[in-house]
N, C-alpha and C. Protein backbone atom coordinates (compact mmCIF):
# COMPACT_ATOMS: atom_id res chain seq x y z
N UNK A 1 -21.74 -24.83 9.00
CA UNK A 1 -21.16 -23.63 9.59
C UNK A 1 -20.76 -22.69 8.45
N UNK A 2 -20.96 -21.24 8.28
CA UNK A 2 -20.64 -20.46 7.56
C UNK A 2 -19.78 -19.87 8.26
N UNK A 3 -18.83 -18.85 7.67
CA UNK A 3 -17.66 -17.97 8.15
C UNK A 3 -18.23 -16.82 7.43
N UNK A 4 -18.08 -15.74 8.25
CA UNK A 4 -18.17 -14.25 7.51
C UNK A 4 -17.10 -13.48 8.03
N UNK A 5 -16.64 -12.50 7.26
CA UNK A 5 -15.15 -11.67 7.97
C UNK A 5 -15.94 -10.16 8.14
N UNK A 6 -15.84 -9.87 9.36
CA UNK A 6 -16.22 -8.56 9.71
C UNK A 6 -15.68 -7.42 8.32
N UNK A 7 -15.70 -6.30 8.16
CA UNK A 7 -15.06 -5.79 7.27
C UNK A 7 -14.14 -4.85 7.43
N UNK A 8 -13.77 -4.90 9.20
CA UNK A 8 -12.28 -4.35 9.45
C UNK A 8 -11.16 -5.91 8.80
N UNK A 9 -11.99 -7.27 9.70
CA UNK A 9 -10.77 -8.53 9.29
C UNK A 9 -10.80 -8.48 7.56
N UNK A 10 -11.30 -8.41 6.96
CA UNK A 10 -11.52 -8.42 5.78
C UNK A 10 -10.07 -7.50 5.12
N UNK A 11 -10.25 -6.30 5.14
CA UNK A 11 -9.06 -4.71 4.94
C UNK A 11 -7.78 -5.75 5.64
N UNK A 12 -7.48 -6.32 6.62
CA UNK A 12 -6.78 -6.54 7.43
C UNK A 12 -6.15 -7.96 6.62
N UNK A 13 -6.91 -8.80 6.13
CA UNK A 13 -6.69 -9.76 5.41
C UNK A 13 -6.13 -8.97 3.95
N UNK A 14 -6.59 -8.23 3.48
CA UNK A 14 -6.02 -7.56 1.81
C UNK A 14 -5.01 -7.10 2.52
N UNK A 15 -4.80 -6.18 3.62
CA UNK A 15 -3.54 -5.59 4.10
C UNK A 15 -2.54 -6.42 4.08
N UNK A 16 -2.67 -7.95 4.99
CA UNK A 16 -1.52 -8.68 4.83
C UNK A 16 -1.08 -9.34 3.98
N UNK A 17 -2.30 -9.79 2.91
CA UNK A 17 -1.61 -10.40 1.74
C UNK A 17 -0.58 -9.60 0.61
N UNK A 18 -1.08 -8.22 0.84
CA UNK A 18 -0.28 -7.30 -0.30
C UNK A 18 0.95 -6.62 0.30
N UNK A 19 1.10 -7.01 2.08
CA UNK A 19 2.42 -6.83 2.20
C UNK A 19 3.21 -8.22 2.32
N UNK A 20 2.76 -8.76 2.44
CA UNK A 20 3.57 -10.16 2.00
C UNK A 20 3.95 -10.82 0.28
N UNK A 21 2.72 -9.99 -0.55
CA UNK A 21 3.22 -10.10 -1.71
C UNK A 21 4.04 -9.43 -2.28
N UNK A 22 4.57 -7.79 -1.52
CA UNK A 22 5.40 -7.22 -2.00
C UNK A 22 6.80 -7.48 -1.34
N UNK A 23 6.66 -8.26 -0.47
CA UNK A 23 8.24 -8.42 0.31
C UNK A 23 8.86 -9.74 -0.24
N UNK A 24 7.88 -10.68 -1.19
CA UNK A 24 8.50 -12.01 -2.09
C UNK A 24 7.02 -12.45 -2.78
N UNK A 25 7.50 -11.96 -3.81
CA UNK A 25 6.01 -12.65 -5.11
C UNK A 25 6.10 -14.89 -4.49
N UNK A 26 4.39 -14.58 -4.05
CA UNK A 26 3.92 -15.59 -3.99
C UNK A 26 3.58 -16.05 -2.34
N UNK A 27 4.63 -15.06 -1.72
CA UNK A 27 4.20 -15.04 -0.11
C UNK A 27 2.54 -15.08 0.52
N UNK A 28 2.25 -14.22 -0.32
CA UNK A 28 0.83 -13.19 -0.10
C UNK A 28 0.07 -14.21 -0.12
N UNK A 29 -0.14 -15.20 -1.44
CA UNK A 29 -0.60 -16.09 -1.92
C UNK A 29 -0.77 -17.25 -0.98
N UNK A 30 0.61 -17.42 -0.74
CA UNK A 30 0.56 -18.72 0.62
C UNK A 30 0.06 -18.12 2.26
N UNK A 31 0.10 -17.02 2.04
CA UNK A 31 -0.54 -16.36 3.53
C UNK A 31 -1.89 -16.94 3.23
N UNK A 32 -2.94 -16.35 2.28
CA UNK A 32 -4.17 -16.59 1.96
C UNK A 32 -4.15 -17.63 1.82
N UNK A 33 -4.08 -18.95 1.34
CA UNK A 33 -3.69 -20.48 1.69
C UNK A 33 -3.95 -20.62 3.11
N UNK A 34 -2.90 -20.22 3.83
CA UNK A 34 -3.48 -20.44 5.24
C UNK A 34 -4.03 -20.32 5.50
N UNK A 35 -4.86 -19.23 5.51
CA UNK A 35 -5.97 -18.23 6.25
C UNK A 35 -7.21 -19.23 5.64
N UNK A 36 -7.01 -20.03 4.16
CA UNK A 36 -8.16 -20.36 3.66
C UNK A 36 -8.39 -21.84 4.66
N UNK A 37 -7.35 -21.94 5.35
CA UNK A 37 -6.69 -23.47 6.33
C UNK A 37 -7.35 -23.50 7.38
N UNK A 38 -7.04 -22.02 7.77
CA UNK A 38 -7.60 -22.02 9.48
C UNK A 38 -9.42 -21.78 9.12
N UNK A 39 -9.82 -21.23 8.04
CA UNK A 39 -11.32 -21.22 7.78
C UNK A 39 -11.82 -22.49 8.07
N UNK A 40 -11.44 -23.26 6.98
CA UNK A 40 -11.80 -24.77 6.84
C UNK A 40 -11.63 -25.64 8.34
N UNK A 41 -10.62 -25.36 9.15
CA UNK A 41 -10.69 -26.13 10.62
C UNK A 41 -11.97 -25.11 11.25
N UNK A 42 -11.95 -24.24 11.21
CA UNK A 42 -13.32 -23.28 11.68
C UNK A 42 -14.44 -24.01 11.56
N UNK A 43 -14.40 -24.18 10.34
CA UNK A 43 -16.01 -24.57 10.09
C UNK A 43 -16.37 -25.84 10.05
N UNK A 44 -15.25 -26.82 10.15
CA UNK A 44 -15.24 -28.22 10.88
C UNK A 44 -15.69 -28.35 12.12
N UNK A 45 -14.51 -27.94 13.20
CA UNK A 45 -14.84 -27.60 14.29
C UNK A 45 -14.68 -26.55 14.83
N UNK A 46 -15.86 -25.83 15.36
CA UNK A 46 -15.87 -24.34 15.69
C UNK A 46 -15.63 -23.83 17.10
N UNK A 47 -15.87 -25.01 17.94
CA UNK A 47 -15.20 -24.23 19.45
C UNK A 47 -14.15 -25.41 20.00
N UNK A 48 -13.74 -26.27 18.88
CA UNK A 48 -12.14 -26.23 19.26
C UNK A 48 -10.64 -25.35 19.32
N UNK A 49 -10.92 -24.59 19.03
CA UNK A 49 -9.89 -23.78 19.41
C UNK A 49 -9.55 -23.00 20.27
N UNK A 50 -8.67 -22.10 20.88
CA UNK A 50 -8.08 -21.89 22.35
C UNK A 50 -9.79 -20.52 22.14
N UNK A 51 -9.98 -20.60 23.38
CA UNK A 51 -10.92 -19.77 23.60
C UNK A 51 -9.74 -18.59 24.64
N UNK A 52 -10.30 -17.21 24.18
CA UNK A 52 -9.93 -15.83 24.86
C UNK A 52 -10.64 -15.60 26.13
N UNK A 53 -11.80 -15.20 25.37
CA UNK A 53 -12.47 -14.30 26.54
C UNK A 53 -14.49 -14.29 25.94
N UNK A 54 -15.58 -14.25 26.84
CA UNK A 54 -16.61 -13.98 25.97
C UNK A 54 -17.16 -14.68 24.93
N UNK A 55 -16.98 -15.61 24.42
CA UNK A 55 -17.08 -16.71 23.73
C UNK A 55 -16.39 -16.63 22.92
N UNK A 56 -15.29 -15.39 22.54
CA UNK A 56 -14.07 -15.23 21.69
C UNK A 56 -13.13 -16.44 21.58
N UNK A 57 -12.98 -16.65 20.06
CA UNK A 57 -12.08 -17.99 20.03
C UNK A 57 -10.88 -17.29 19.17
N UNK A 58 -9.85 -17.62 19.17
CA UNK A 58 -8.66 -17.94 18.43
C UNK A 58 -7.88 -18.92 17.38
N UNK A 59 -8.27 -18.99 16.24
CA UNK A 59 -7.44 -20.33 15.49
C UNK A 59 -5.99 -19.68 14.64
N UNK A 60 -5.23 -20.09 15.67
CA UNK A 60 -3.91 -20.35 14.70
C UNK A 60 -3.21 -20.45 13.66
N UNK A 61 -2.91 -19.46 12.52
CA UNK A 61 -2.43 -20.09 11.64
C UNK A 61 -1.13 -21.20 11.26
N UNK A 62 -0.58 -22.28 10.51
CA UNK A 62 0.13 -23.19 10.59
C UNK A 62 1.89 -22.25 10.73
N UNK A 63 1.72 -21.65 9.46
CA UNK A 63 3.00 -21.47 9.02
C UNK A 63 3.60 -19.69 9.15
N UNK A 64 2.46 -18.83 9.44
CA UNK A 64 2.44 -17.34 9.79
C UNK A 64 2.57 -16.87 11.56
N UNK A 65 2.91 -16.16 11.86
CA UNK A 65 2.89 -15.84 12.86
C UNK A 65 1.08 -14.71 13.24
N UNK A 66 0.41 -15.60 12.59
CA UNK A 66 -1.17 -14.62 12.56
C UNK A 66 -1.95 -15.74 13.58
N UNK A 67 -3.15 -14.90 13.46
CA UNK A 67 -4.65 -16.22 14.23
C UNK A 67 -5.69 -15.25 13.98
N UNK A 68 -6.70 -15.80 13.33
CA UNK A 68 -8.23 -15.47 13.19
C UNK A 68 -8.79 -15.44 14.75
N UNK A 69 -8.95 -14.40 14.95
CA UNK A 69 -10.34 -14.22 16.02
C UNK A 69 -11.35 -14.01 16.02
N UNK A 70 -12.23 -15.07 16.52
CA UNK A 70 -13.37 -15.13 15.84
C UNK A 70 -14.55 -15.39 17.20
N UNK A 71 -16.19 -15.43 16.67
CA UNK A 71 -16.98 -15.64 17.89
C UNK A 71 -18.26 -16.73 16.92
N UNK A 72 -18.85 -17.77 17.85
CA UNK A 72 -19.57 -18.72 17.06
C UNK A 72 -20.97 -18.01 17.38
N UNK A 73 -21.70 -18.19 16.83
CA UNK A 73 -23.41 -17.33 17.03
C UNK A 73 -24.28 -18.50 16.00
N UNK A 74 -25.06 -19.58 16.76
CA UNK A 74 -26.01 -20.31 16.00
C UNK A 74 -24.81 -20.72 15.36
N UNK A 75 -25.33 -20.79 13.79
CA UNK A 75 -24.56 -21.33 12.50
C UNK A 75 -23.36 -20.58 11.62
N UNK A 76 -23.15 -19.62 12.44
CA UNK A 76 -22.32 -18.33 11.41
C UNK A 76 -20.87 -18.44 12.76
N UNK A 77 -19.73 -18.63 11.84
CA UNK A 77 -18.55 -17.92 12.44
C UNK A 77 -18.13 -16.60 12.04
N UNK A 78 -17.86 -15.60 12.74
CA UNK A 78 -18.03 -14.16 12.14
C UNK A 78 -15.88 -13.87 12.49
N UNK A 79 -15.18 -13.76 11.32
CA UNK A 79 -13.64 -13.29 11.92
C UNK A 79 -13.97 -12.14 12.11
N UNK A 80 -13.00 -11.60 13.46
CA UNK A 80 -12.87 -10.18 14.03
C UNK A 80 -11.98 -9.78 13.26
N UNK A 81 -11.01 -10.11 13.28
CA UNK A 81 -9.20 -9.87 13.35
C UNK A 81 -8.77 -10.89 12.83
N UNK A 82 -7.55 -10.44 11.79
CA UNK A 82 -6.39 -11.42 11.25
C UNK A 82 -5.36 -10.62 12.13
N UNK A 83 -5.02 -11.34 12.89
CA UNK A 83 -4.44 -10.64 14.27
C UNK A 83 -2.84 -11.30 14.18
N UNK A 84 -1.60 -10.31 14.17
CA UNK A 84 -0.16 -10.75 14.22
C UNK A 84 0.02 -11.18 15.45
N UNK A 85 0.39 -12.17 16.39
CA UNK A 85 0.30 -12.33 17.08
C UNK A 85 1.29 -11.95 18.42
N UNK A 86 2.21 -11.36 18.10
CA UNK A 86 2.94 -10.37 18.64
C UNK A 86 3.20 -8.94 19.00
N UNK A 87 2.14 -8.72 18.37
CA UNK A 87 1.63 -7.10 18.15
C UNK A 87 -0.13 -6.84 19.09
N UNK A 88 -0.06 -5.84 19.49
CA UNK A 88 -1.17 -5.30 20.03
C UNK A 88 -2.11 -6.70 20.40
N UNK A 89 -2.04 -6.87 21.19
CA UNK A 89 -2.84 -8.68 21.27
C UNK A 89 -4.42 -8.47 21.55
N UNK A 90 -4.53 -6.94 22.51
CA UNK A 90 -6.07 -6.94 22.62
C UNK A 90 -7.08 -5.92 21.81
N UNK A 91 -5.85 -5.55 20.80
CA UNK A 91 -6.64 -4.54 19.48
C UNK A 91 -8.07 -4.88 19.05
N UNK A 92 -8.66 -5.71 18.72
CA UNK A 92 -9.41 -6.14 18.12
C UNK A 92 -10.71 -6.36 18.59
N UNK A 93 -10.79 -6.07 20.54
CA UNK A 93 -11.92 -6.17 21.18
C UNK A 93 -13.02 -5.62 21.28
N UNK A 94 -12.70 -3.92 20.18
CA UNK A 94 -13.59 -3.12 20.43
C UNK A 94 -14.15 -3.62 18.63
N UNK A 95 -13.92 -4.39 18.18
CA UNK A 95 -14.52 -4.78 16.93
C UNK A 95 -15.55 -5.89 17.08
N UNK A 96 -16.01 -6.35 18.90
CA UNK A 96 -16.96 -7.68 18.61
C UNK A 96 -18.41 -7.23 19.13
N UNK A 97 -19.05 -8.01 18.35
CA UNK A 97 -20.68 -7.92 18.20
C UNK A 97 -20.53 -8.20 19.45
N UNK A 98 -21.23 -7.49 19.98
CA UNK A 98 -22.04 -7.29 21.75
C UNK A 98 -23.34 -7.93 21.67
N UNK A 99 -23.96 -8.46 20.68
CA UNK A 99 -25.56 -9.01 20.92
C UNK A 99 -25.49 -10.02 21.48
């Protein structure tokens, strides 16, 4: 299984690590840790996680209040969204591959 980050989740991923690194040096760092966490259960197992909508899946991060949204296609997991999970919950829908 490969993972690719769309290149809005991508901006969205630099966005949160550099506000988490400016609100306590080393935060940022352990955000990306996670994020590198929920990849690795991704690409273990790819449609265990809570499914949305459309073959849209959701994985959780452990220790952030975030979740990768993501869609499986063949061999590629593609992230939509590093999505806060309290905020705008269905932002991210107009960012998924329709093929």
């Amino acid at each position: 299984m490969r993972i690719e980050f769309a290149a809005a989740a991508e901006r969205e991923l630099d966005e949160v690590v550099s506000y988490f690194e400016a609100r306590r040096p080393g935060l940022g760092l352990a955000f990306a840790a996670e994020v590198a966490s929920a990849v690795a259960r991704i690409e273990q197992y790819p449609n265990a996680r809570q499914s949305l909508s459309g073959g849209t899946r959701r994985c959780l991060l452990r220790k952030f209040e975030y979740g990768l949204v993501y869609q499986v296609r063949g061999d590629v997991a593609t992230v939509y969204a590093v999505m806060h999970l309290r905020r705008r919950p269905t932002y991210w829908r107009s960012r998924l591959d329709t093929k």
